[in-house]
PDB file of N, CA and C in Angstrom:
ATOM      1  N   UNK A   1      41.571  54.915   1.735  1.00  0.00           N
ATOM      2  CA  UNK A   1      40.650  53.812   1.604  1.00  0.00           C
ATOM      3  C   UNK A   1      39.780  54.007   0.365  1.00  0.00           C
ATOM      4  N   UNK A   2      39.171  52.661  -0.473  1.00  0.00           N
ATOM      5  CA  UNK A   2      38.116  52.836  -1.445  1.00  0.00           C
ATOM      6  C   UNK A   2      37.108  53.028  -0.940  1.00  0.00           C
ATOM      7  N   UNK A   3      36.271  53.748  -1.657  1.00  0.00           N
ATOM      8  CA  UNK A   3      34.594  53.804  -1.465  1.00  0.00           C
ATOM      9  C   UNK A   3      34.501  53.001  -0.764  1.00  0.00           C
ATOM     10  N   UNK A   4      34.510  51.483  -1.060  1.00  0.00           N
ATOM     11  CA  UNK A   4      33.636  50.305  -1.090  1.00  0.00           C
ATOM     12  C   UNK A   4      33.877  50.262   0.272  1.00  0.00           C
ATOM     13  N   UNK A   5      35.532  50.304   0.892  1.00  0.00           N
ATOM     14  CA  UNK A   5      35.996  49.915   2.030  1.00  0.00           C
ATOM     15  C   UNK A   5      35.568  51.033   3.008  1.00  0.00           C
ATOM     16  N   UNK A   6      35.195  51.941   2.621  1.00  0.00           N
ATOM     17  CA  UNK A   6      34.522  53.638   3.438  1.00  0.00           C
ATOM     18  C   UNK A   6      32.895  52.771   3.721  1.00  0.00           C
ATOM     19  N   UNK A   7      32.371  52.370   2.715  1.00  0.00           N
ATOM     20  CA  UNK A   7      31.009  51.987   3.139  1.00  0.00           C
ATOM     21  C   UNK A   7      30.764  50.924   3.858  1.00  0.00           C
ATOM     22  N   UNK A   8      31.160  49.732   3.556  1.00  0.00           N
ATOM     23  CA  UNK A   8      31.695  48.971   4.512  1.00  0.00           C
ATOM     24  C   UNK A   8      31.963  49.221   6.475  1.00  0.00           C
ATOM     25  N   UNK A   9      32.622  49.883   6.124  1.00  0.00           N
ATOM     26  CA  UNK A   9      33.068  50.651   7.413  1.00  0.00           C
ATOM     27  C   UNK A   9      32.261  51.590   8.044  1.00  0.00           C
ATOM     28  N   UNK A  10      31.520  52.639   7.190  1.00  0.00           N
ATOM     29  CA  UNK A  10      30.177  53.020   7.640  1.00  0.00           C
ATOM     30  C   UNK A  10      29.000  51.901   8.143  1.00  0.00           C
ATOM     31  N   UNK A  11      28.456  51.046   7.720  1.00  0.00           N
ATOM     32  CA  UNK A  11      27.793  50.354   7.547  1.00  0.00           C
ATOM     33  C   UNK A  11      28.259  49.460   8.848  1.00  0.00           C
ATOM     34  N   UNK A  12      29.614  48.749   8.841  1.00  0.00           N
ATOM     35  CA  UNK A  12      29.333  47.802  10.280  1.00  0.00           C
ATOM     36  C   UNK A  12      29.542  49.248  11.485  1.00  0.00           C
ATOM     37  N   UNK A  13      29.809  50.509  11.292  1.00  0.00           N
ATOM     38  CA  UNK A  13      29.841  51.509  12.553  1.00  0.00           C
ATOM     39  C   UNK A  13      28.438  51.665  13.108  1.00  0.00           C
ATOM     40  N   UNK A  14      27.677  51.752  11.773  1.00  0.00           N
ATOM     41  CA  UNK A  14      26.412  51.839  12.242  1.00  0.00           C
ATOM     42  C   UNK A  14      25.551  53.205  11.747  1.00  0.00           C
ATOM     43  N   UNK A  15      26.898  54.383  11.021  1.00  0.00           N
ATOM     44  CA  UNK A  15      26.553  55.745  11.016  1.00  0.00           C
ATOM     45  C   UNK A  15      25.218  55.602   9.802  1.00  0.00           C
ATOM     46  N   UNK A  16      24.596  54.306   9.176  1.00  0.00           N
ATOM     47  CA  UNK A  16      23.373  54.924   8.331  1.00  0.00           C
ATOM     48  C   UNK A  16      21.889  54.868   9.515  1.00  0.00           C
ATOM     49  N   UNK A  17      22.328  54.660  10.296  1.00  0.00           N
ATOM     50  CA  UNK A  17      21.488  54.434  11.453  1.00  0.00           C
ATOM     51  C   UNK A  17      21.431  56.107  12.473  1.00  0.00           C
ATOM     52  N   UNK A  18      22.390  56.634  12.633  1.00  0.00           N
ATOM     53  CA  UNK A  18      22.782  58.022  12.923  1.00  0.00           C
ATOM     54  C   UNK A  18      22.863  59.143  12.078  1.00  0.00           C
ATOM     55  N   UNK A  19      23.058  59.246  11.080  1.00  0.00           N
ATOM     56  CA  UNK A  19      23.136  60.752   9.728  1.00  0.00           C
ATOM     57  C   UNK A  19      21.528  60.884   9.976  1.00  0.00           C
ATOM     58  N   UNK A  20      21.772  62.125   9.128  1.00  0.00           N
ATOM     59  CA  UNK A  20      20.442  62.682   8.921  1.00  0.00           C
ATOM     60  C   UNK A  20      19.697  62.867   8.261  1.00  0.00           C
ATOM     61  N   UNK A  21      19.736  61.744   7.445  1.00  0.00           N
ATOM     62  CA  UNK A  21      18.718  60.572   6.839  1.00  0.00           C
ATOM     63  C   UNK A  21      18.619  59.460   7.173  1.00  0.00           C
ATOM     64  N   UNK A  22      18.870  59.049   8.689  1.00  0.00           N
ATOM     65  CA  UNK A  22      18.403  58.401   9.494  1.00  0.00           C
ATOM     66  C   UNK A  22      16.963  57.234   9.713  1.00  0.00           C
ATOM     67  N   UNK A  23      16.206  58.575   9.405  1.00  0.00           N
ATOM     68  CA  UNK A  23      14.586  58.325   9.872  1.00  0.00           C
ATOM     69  C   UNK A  23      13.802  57.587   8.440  1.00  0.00           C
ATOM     70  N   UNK A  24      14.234  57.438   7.389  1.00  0.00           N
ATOM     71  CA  UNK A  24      13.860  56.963   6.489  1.00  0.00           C
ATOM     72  C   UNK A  24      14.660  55.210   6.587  1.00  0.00           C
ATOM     73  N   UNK A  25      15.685  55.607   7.303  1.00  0.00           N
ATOM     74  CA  UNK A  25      16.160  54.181   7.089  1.00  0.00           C
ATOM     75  C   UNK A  25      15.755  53.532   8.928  1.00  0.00           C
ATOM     76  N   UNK A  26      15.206  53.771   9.731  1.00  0.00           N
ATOM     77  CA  UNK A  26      14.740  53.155  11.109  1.00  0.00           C
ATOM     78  C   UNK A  26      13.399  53.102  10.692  1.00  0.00           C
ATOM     79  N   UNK A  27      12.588  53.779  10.049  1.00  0.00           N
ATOM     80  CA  UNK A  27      11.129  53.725   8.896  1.00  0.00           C
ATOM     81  C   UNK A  27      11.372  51.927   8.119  1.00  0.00           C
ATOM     82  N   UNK A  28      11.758  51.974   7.560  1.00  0.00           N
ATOM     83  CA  UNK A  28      12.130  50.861   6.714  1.00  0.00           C
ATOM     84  C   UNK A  28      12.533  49.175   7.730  1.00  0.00           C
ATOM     85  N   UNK A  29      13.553  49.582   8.629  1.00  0.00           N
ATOM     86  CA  UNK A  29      13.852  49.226   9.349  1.00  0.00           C
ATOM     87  C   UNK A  29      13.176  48.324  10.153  1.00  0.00           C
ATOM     88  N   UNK A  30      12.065  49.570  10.851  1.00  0.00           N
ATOM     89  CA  UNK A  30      11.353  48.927  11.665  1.00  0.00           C
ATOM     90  C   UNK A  30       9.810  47.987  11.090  1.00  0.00           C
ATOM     91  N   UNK A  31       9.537  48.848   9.972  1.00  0.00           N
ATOM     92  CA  UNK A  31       8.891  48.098   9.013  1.00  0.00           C
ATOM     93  C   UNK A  31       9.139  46.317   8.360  1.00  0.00           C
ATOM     94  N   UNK A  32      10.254  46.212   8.386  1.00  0.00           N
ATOM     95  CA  UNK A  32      10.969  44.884   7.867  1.00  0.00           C
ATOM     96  C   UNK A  32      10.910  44.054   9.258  1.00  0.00           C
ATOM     97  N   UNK A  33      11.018  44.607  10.456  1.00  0.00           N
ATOM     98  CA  UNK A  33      10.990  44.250  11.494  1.00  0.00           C
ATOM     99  C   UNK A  33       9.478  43.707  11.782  1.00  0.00           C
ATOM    100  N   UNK A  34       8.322  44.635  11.526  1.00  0.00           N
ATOM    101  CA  UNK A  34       7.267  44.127  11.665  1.00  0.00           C
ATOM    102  C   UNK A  34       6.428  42.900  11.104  1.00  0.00           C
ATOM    103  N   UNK A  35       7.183  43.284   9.267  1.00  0.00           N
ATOM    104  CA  UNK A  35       6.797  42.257   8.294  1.00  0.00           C
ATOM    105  C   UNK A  35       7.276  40.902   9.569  1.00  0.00           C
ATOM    106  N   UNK A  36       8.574  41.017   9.793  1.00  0.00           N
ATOM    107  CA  UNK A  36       9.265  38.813  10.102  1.00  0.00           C
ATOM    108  C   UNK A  36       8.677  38.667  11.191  1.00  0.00           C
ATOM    109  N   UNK A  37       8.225  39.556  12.222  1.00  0.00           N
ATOM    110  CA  UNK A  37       7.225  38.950  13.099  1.00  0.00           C
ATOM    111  C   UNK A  37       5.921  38.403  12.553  1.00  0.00           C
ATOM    112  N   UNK A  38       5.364  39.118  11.837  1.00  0.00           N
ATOM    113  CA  UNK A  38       3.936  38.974  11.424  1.00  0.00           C
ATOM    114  C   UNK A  38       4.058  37.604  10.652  1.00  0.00           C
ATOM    115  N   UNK A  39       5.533  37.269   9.917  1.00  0.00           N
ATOM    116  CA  UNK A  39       5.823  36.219   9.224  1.00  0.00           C
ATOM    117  C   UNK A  39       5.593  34.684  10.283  1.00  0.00           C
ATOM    118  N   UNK A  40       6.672  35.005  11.507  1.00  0.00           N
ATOM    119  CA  UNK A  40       7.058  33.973  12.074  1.00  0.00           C
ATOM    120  C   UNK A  40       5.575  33.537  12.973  1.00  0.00           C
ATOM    121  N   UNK A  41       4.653  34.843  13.344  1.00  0.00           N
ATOM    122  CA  UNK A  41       3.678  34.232  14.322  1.00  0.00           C
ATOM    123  C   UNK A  41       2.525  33.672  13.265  1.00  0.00           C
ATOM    124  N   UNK A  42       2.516  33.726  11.793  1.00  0.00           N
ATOM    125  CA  UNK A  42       1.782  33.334  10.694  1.00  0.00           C
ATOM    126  C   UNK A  42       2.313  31.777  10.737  1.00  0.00           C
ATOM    127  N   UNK A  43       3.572  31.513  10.780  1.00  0.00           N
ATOM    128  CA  UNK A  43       4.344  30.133  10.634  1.00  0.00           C
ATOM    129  C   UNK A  43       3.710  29.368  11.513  1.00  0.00           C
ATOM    130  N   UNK A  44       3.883  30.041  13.022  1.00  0.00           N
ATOM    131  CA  UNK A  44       3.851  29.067  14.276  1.00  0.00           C
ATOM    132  C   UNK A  44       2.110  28.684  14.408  1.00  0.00           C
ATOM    133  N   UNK A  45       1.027  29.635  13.898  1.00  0.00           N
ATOM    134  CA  UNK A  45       0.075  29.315  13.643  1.00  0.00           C
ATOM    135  C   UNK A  45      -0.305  28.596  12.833  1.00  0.00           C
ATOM    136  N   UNK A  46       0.243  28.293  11.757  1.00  0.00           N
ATOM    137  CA  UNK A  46       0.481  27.364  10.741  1.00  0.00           C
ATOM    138  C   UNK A  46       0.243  25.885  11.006  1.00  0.00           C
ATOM    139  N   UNK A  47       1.163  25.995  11.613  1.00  0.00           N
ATOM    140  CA  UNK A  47       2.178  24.670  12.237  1.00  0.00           C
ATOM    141  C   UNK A  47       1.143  23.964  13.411  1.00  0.00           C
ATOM    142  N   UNK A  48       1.022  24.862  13.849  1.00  0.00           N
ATOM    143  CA  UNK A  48      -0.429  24.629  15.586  1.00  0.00           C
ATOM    144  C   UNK A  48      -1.218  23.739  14.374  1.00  0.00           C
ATOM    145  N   UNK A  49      -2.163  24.468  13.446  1.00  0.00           N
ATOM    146  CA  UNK A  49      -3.297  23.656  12.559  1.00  0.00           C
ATOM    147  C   UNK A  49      -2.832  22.624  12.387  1.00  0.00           C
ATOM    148  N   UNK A  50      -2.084  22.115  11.591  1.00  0.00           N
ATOM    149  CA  UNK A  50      -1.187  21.106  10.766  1.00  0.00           C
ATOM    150  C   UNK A  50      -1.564  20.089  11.992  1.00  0.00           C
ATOM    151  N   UNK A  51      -0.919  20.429  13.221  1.00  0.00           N
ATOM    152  CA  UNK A  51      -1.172  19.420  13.602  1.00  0.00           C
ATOM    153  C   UNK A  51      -2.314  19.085  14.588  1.00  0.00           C
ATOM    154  N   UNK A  52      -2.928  19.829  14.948  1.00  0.00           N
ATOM    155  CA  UNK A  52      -4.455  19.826  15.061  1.00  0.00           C
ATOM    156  C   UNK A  52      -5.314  18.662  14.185  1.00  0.00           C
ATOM    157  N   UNK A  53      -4.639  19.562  12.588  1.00  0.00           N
ATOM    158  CA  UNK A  53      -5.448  18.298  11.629  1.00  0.00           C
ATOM    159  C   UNK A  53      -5.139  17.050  11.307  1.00  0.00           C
ATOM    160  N   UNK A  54      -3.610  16.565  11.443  1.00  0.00           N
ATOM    161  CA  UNK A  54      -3.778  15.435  12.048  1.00  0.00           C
ATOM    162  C   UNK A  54      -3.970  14.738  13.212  1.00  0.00           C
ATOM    163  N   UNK A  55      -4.292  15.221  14.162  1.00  0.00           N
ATOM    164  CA  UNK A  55      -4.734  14.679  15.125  1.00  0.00           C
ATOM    165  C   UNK A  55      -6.235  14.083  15.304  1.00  0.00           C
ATOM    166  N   UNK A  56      -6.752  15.336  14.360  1.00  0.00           N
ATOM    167  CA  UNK A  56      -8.377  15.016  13.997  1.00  0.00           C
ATOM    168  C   UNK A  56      -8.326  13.977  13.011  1.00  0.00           C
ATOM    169  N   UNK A  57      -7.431  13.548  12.067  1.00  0.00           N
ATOM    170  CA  UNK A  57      -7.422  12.605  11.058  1.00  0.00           C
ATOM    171  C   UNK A  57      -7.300  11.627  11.702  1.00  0.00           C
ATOM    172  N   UNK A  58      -6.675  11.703  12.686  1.00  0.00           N
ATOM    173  CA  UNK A  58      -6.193  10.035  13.644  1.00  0.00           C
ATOM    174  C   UNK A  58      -7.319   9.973  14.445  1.00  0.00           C
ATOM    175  N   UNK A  59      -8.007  10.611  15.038  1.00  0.00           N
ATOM    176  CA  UNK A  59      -9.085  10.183  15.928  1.00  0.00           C
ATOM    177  C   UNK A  59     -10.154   9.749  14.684  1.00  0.00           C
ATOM    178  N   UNK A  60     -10.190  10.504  13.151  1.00  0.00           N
ATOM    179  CA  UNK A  60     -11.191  10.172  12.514  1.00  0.00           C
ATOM    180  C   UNK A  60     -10.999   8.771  12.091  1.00  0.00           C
ATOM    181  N   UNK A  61     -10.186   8.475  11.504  1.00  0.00           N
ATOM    182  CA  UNK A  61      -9.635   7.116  11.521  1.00  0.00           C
ATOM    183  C   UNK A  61     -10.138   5.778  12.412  1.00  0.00           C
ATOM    184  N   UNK A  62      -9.606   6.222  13.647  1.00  0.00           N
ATOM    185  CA  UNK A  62      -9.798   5.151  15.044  1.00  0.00           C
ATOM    186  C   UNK A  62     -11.757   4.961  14.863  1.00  0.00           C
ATOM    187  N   UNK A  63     -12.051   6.428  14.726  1.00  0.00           N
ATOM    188  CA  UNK A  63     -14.007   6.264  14.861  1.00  0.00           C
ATOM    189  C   UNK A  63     -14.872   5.519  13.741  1.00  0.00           C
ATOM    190  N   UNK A  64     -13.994   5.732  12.586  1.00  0.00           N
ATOM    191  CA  UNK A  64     -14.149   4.811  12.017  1.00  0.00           C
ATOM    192  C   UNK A  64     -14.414   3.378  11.858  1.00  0.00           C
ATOM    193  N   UNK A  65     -13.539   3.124  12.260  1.00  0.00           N
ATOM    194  CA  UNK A  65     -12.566   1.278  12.869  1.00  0.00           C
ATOM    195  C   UNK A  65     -13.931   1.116  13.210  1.00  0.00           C
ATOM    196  N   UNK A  66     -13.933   2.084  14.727  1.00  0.00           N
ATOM    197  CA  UNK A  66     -14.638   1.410  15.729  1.00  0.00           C
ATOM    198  C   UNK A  66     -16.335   1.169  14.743  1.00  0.00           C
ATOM    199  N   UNK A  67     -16.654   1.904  14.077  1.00  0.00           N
ATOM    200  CA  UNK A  67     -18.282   1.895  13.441  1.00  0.00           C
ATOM    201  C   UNK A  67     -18.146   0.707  12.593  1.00  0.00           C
ATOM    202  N   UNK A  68     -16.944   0.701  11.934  1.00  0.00           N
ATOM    203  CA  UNK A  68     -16.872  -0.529  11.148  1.00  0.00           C
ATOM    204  C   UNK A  68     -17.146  -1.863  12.115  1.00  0.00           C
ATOM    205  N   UNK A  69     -16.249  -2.021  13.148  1.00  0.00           N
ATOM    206  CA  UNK A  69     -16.254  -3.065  13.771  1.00  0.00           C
ATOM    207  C   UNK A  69     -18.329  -3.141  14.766  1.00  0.00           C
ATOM    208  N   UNK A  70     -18.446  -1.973  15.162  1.00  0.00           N
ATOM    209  CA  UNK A  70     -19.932  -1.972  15.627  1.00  0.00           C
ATOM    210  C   UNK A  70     -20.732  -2.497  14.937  1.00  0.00           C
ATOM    211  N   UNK A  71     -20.502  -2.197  13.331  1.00  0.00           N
ATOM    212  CA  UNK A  71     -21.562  -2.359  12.539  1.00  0.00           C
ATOM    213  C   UNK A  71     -21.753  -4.011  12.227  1.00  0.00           C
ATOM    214  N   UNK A  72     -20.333  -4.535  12.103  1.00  0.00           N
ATOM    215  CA  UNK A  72     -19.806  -6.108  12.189  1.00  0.00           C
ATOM    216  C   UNK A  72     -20.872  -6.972  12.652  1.00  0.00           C
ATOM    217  N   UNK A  73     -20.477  -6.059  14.545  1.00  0.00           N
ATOM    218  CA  UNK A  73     -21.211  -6.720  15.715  1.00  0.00           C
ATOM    219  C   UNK A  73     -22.522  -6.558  15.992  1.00  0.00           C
ATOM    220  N   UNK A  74     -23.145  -6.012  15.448  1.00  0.00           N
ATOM    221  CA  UNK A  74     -24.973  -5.842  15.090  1.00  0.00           C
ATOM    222  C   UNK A  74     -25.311  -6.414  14.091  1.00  0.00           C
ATOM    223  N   UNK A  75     -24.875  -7.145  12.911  1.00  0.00           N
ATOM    224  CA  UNK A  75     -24.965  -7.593  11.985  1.00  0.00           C
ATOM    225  C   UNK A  75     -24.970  -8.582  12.701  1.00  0.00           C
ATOM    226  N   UNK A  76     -23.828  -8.984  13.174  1.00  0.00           N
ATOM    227  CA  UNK A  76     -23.479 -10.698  13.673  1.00  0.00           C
ATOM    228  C   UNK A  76     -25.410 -11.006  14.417  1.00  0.00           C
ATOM    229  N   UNK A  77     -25.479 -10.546  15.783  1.00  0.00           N
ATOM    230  CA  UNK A  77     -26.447 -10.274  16.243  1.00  0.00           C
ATOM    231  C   UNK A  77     -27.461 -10.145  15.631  1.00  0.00           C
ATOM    232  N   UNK A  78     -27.962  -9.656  14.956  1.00  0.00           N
ATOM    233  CA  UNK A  78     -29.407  -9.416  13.721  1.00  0.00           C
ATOM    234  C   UNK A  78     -29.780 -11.172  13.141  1.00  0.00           C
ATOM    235  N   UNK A  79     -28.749 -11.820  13.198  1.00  0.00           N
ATOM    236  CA  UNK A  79     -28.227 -13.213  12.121  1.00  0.00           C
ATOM    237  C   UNK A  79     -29.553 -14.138  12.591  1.00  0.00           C
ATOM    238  N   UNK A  80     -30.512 -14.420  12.150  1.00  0.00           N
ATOM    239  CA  UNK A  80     -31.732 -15.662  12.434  1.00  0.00           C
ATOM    240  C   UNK A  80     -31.298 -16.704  13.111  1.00  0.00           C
ATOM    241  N   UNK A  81     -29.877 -17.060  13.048  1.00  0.00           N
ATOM    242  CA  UNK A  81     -28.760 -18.524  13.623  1.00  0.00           C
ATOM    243  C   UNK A  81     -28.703 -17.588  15.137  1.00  0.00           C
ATOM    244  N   UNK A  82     -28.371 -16.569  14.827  1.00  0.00           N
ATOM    245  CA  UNK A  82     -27.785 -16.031  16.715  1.00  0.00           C
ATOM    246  C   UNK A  82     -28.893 -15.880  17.371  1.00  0.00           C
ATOM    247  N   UNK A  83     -30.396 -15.473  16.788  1.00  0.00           N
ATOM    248  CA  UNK A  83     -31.366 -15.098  17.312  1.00  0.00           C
ATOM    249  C   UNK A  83     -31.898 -16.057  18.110  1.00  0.00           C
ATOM    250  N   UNK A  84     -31.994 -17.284  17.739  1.00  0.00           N
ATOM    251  CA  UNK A  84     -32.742 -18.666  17.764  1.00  0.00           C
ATOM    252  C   UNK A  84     -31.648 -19.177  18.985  1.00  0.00           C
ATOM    253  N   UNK A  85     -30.431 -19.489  18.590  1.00  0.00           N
ATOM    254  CA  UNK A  85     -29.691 -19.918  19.824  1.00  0.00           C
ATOM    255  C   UNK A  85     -29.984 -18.794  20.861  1.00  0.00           C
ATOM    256  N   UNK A  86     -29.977 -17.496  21.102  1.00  0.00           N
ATOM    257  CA  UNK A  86     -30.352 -16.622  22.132  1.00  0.00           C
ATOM    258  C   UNK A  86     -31.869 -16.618  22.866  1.00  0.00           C
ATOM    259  N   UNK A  87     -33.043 -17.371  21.768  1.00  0.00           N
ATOM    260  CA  UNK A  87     -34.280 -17.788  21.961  1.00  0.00           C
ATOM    261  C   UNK A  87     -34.529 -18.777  23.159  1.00  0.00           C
ATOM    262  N   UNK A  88     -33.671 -20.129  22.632  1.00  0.00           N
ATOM    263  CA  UNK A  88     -33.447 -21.009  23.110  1.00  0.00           C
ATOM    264  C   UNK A  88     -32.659 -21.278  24.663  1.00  0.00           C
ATOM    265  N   UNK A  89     -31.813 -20.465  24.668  1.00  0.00           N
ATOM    266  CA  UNK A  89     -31.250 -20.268  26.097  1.00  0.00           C
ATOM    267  C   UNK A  89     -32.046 -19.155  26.967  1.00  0.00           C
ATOM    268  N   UNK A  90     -33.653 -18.616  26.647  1.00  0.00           N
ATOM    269  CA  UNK A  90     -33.973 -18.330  27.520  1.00  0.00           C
ATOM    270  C   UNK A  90     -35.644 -19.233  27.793  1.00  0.00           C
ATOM    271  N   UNK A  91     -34.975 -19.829  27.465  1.00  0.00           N
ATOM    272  CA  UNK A  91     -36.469 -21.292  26.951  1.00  0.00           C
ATOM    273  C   UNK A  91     -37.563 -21.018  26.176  1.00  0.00           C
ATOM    274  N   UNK A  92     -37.341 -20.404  25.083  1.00  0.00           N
ATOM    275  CA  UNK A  92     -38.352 -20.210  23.668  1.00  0.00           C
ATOM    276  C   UNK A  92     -37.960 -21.179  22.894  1.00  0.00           C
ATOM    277  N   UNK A  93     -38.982 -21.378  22.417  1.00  0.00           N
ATOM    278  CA  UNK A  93     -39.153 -22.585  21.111  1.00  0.00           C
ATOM    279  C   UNK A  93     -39.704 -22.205  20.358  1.00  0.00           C
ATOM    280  N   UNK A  94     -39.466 -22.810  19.004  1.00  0.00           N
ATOM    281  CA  UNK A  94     -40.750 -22.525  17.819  1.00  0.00           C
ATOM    282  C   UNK A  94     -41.777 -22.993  17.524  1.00  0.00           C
ATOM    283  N   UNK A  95     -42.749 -22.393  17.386  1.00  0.00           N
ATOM    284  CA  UNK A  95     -44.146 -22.591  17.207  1.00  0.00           C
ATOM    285  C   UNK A  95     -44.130 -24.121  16.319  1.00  0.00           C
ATOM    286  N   UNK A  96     -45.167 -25.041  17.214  1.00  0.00           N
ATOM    287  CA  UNK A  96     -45.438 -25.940  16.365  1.00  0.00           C
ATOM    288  C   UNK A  96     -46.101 -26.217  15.134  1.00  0.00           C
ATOM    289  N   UNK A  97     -47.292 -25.194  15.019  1.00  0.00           N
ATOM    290  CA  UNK A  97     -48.685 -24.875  14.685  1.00  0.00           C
ATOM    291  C   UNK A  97     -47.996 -23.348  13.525  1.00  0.00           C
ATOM    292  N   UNK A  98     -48.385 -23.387  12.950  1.00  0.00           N
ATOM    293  CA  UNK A  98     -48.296 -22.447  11.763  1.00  0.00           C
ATOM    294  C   UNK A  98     -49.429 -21.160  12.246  1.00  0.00           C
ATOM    295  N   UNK A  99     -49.150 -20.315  12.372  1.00  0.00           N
ATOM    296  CA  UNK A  99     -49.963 -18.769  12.625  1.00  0.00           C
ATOM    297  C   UNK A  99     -51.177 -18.916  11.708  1.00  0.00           C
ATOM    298  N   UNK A 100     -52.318 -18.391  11.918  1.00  0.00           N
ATOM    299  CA  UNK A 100     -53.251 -18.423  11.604  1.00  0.00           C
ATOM    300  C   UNK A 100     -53.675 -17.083  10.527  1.00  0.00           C
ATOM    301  N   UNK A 101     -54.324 -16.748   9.742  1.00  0.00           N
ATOM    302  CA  UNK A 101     -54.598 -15.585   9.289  1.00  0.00           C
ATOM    303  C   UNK A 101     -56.247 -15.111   9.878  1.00  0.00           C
ATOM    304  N   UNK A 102     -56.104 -13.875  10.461  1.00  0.00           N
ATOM    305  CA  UNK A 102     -57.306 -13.437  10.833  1.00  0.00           C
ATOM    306  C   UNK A 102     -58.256 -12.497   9.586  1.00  0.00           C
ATOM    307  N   UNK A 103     -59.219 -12.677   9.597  1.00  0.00           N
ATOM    308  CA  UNK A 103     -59.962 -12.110   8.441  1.00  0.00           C
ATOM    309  C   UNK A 103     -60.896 -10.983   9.382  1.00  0.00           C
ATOM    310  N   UNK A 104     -61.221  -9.763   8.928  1.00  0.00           N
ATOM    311  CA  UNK A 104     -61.780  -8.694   9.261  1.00  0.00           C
ATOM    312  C   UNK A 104     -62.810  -8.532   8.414  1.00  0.00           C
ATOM    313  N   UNK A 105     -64.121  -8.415   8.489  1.00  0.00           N
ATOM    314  CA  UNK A 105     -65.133  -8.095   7.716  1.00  0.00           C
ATOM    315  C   UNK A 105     -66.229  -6.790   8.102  1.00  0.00           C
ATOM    316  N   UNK A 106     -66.453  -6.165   7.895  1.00  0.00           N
ATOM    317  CA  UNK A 106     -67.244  -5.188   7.784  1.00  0.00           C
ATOM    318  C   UNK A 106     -68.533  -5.741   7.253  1.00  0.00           C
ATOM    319  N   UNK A 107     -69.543  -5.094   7.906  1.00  0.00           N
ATOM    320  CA  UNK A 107     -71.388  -5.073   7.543  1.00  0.00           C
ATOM    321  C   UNK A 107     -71.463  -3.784   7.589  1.00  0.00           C
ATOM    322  N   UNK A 108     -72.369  -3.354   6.656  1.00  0.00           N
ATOM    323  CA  UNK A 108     -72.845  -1.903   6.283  1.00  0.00           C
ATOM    324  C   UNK A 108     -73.727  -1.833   6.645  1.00  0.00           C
TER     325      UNK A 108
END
């Protein structure tokens, strides 16, 4: 057999995992092992935010709307036209007589 086909053949047996330089390569090993966890639970945390933050974008959105549309409906309401018809249906009228100005004077 060639080298290539000797290493090969070592390699799917498994013997760089068994010789006795072993421990440098289950070192490495288990190291590379630690890195793709640390990778994949970095991902899946990732991924959790992402959509966290749109979820907060969609509720920010909707709260929006709604202030827009509140703000609409207090405006409408505030209006001198809505006030007066709301006056009127609880039997207020407008003054016939023009308000008076009161004068305050002081003596020393």
């Amino acid at each position: 057999m060639t080298k290539v086909k000797k290493g090969i053949y070592a390699f799917l047996r498994g013997s760089f995992l068994t010789d006795e330089s072993a421990v440098k390569n289950w070192r490495i090993i288990v190291f590379v092992v630690a890195l793709l966890l640390i990778m994949i639970t970095s991902a899946h945390r990732i991924d959790k935010k992402v959509i966290t933050i749109a979820e907060l974008n969609k509720k920010k959105r909707e709260l929006r709307a709604e202030y827009v549309d509140t703000g609409t409906i207090l405006m409408r309401m505030k209006m001198e036209s809505s006030i007066r018809e709301k006056a009127i249906e609880r039997g207020l009228k407008p003054s016939e007589t023009p308000p008076k100005k009161i004068k305050v004077t002081y003596k020393d």
